[in-house]
Protein backbone atom coordinates (compact mmCIF):
# COMPACT_ATOMS: atom_id res chain seq x y z
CA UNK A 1 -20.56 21.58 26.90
CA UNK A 2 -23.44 21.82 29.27
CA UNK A 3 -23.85 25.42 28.29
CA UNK A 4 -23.76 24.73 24.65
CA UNK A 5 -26.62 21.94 25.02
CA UNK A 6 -28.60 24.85 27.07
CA UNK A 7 -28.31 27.09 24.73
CA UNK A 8 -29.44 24.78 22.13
CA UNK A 9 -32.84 23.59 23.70
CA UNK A 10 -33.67 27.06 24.46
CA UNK A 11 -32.91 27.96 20.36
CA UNK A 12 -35.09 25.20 19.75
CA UNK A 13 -37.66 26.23 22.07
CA UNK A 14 -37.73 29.73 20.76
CA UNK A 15 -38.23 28.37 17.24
CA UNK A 16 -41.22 26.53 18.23
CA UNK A 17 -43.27 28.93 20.09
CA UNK A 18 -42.58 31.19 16.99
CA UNK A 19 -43.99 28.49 14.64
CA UNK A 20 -47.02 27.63 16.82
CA UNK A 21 -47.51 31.83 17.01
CA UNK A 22 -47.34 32.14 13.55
CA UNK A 23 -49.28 29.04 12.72
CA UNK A 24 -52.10 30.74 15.16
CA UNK A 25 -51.93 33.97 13.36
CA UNK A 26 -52.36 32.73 10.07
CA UNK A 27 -55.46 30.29 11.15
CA UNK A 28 -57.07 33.78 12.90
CA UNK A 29 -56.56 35.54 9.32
CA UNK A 30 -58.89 32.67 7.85
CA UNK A 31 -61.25 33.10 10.42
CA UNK A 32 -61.40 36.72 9.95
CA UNK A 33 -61.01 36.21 6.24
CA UNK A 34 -64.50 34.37 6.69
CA UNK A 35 -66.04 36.36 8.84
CA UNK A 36 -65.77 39.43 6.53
CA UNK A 37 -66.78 37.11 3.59
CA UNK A 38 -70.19 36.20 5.41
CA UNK A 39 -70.77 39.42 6.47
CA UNK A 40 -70.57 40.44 2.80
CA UNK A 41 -73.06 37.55 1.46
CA UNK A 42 -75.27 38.72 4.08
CA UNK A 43 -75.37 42.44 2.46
CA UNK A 44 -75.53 41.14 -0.94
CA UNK A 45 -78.48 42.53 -2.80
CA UNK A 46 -81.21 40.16 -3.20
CA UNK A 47 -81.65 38.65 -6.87
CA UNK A 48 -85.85 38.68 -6.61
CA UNK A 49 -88.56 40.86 -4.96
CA UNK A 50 -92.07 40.46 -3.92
CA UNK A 51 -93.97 37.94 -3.13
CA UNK A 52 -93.85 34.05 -4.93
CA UNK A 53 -96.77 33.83 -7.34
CA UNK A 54 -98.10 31.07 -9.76
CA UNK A 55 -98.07 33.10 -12.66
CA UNK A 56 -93.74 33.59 -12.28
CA UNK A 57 -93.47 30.51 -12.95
CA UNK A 58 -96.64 29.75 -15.43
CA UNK A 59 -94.56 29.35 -18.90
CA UNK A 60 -91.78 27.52 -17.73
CA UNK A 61 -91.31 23.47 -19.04
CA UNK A 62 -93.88 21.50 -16.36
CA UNK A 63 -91.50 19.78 -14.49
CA UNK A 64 -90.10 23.31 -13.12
CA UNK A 65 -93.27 24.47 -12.30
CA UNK A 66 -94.07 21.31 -10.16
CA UNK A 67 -90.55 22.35 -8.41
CA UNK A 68 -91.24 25.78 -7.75
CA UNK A 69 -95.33 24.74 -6.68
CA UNK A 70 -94.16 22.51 -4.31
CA UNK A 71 -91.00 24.45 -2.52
CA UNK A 72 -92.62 27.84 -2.57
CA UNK A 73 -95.99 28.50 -0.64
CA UNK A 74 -97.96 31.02 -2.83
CA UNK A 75 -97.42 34.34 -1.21
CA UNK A 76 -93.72 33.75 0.69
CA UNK A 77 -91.41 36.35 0.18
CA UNK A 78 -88.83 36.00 -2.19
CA UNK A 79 -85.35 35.14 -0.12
CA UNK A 80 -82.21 34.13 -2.04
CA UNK A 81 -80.24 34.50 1.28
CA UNK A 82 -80.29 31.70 3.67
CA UNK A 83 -78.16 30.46 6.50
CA UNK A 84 -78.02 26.74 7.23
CA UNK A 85 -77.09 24.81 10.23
CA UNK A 86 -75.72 20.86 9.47
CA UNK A 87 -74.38 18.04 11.08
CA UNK A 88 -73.79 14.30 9.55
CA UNK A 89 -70.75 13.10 8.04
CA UNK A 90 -68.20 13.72 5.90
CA UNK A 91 -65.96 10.79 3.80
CA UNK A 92 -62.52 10.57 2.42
CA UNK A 93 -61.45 8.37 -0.69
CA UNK A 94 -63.48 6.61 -3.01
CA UNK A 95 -66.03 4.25 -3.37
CA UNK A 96 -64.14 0.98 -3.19
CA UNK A 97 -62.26 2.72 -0.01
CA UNK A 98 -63.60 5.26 2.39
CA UNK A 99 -63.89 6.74 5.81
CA UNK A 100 -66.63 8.94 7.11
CA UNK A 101 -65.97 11.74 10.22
CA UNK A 102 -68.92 13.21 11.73
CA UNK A 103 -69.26 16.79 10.73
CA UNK A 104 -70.94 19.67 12.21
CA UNK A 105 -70.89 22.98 10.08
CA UNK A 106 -72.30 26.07 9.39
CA UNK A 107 -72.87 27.81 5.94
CA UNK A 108 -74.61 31.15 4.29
CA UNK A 109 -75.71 30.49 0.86
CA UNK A 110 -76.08 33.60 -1.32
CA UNK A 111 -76.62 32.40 -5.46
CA UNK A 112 -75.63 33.40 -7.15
CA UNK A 113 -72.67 36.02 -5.34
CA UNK A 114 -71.49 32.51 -3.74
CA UNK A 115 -71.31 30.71 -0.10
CA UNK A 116 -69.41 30.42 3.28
CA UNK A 117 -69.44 26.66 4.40
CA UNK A 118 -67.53 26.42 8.08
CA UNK A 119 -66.66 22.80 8.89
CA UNK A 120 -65.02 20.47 11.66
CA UNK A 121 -64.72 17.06 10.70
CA UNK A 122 -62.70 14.63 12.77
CA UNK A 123 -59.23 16.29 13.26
CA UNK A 124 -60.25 18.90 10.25
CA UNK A 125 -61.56 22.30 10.58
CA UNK A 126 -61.59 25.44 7.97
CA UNK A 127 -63.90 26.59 4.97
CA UNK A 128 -65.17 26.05 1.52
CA UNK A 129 -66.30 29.62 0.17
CA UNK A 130 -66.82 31.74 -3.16
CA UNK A 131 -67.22 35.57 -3.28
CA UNK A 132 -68.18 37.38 -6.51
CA UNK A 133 -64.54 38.19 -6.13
CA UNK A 134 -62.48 34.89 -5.12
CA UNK A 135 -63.00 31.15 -4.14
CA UNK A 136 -61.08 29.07 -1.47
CA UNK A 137 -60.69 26.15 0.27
CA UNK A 138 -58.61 26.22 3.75
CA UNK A 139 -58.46 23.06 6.19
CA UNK A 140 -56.18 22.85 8.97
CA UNK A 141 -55.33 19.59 11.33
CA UNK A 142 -56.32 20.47 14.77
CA UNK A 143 -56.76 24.00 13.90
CA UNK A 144 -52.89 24.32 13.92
CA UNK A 145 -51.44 23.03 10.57
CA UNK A 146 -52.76 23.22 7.33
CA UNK A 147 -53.02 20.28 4.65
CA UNK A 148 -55.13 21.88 2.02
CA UNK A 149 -55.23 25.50 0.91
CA UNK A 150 -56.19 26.51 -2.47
CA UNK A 151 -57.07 30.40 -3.72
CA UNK A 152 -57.58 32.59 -5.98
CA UNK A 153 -57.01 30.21 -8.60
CA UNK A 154 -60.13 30.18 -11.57
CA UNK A 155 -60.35 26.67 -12.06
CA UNK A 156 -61.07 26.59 -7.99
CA UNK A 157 -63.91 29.53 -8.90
CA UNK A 158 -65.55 28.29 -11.77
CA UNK A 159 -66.02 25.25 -9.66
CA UNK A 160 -67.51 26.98 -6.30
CA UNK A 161 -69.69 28.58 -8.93
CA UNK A 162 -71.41 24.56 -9.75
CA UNK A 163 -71.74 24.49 -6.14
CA UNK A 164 -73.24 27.58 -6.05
CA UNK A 165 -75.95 27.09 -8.03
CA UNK A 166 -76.02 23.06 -6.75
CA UNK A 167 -77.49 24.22 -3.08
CA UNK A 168 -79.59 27.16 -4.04
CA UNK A 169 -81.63 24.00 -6.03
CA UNK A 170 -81.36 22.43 -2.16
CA UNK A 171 -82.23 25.68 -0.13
CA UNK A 172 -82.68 28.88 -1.99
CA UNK A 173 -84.99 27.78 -4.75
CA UNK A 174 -86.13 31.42 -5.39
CA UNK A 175 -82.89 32.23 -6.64
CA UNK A 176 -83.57 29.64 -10.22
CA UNK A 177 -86.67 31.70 -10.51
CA UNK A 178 -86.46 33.18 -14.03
CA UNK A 179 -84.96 36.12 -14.69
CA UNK A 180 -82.12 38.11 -16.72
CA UNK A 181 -79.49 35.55 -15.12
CA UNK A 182 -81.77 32.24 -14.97
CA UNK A 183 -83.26 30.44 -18.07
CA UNK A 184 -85.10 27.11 -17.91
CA UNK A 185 -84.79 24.20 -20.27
CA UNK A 186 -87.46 21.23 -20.41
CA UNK A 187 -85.45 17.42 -19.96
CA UNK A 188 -88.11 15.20 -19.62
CA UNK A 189 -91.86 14.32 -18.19
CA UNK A 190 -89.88 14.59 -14.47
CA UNK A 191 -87.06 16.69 -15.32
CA UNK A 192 -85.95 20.33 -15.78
CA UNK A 193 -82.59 22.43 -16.08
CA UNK A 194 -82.02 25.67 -14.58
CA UNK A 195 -79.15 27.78 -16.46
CA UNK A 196 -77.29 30.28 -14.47
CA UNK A 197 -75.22 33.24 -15.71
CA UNK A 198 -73.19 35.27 -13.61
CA UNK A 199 -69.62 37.25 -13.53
CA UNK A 200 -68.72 35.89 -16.93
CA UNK A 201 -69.64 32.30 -15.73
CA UNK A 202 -72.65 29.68 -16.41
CA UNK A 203 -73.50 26.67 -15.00
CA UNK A 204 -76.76 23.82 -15.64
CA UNK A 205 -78.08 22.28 -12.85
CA UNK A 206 -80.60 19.38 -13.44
CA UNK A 207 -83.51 19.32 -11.32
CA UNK A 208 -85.90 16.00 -10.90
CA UNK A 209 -89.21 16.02 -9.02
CA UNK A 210 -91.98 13.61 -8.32
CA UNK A 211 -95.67 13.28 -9.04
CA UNK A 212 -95.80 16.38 -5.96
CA UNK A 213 -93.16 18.55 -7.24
CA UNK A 214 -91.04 17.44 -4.78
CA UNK A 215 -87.09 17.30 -5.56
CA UNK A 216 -85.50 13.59 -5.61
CA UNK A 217 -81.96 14.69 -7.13
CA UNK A 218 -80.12 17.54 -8.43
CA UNK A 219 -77.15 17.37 -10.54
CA UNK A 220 -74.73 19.36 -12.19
CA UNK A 221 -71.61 19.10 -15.28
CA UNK A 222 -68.85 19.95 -12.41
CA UNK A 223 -65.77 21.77 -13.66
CA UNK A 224 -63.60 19.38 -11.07
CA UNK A 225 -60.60 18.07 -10.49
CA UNK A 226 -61.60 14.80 -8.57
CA UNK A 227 -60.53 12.00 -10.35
CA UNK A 228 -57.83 9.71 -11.43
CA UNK A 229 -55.92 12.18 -13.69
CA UNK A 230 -56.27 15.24 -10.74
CA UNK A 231 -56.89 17.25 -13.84
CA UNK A 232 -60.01 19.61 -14.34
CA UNK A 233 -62.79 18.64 -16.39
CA UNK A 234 -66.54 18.48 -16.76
CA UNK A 235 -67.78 15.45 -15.04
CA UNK A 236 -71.52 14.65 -13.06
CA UNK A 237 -71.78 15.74 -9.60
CA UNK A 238 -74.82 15.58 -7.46
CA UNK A 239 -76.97 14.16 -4.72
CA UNK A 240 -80.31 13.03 -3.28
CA UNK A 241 -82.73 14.80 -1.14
CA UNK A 242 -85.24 14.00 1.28
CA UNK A 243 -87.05 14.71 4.69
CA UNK A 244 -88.83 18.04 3.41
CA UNK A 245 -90.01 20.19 6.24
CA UNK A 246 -91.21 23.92 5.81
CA UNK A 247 -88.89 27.49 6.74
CA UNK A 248 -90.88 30.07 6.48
CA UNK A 249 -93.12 28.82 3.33
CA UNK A 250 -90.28 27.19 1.86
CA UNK A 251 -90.34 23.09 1.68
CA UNK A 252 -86.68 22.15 1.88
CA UNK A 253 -84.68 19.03 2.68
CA UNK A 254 -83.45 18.39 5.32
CA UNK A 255 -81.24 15.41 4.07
CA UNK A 256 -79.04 15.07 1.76
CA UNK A 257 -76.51 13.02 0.10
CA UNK A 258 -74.00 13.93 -2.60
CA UNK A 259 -70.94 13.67 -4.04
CA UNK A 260 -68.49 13.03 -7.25
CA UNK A 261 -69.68 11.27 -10.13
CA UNK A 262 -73.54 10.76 -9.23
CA UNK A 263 -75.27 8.53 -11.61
CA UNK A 264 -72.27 6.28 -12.30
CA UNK A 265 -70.56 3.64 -11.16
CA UNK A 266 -68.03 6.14 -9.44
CA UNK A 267 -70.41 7.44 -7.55
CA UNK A 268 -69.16 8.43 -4.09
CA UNK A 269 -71.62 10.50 -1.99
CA UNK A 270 -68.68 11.66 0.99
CA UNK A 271 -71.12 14.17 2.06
CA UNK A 272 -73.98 13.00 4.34
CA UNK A 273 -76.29 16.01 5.89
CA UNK A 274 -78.72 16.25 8.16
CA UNK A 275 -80.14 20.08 8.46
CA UNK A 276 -80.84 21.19 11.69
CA UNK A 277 -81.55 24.77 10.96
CA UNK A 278 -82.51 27.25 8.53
CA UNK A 279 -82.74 30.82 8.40
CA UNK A 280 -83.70 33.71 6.35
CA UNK A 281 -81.56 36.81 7.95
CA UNK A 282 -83.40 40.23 7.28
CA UNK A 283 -81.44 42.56 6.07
């Protein structure tokens, strides 16, 4: 009998350290799966060229042009490749019932070929990212089990594609310069929208600047699945910016807020930033 039991912990105790070996190679195939995704943003061909001038800008609807003015320093080279350093918080829930982690995380923004956000949050860590090629979202507890994993899927890409061309609006605003894949659209006397085209996709984002040209919101029609029905749908998502400072002849925020549903009652901003860095890797 005593054999039997023996035999039976050291079964069990096999199975585990399998579990926990294969759990640990399948969490260092995300990593790497990252790794070789950010290396490939980071080769990406950039979108403009040059220099920023006034005149790029000069017959776009006046509310752009105060955008551009203010975020681009007349003679910056034209980046469209940026990596950004964040910490702050991130929420779970809703509006009526929430709770915030702090968050550190890392990210290289690329619009519009897509974006590499690493996160830990609490007991979370993994990645929100979007290739020309494939979207995913990976979190794992602890860094040992996973609870959310979704790929390859093209509701899951058309919506890294909103938030895409969301945060170059934030941090890459040479990227909505016009061009063959960017056309502008007048709102109002403080308003603008930015169109974006790209691998069969297009997505608005809604741009609103003060008397300076400085950026108080951005907001996009999110194809998303965040909401009572968990179906996907176009619905309003967007956030707040603030604390400008200047990378390189860029004024950017450093702040932001954002989340589901902005401008409505709905509105849950479960991401909280504070930028601590930004950088413009040379080629």
């Amino acid at each position: 009998m005593a054999h039997a039991v023996t035999v039976f912990f050291v079964c069990v105790g096999v199975i585990a350290v399998v579990a926990v070996a294969a759990l640990l190679g399948w969490r260092h195939a995300d990593r790497r799966a990252d790794a070789a995704a950010w290396r490939a943003l980071l080769e990406m061909r950039p979108i403009q060229s040059g220099s920023f001038s006034p005149a790029m800008v000069a017959g776009l609807p006046e509310p752009a042009q105060r955008y551009f003015l203010y975020t681009i320093a007349e003679g910056t080279p034209l980046r469209t490749i940026t990596i950004i350093e964040m910490e702050g918080q991130l929420g779970r829930g809703d509006r009526n019932r929430s709770h915030f982690d702090p968050m550190q995380a890392r990210q290289v923004l690329a619009p519009p070929h897509g974006f590499v956000w690493q996160v830990r949050a609490g007991a979370i860590r993994g990645s929100d990212a979007a290739t020309p090629d494939i979207s995913w979202t990976r979190f794992w507890l602890f860094g040992l089990v996973p609870v959310v994993r979704t790929s390859g899927d093209a509701d899951h890409f058309r919506s890294a594609f909103g938030r895409t061309v969301a945060e170059a609006a934030f941090w890459t605003p040479a990227a909505l310069l016009p061009g063959p894949n960017v056309r502008w659209e007048a709102l109002d006397a403080d308003s603008a929208r930015a169109i974006v085209s790209f691998a069969g996709l297009e997505q608005s984002v809604d741009i609103t600047v003060d008397s300076q040209g400085q950026p108080t919101s951005v907001v996009i029609a999110r194809w998303s699945d965040v909401n009572a029905d968990k179906v996907y749908q176009v619905q309003p998502f967007g956030g707040t910016t603030s604390d400008f400072r200047e990378f390189g002849g860029y004024r950017l925020p450093t702040r932001i807020e954002g989340g589901n549903w902005f401008g409505t009652d709905d509105y849950f901003p479960f991401f909280k930033a504070d930028v601590t860095s930004i950088s413009f890797p040379d080629r």
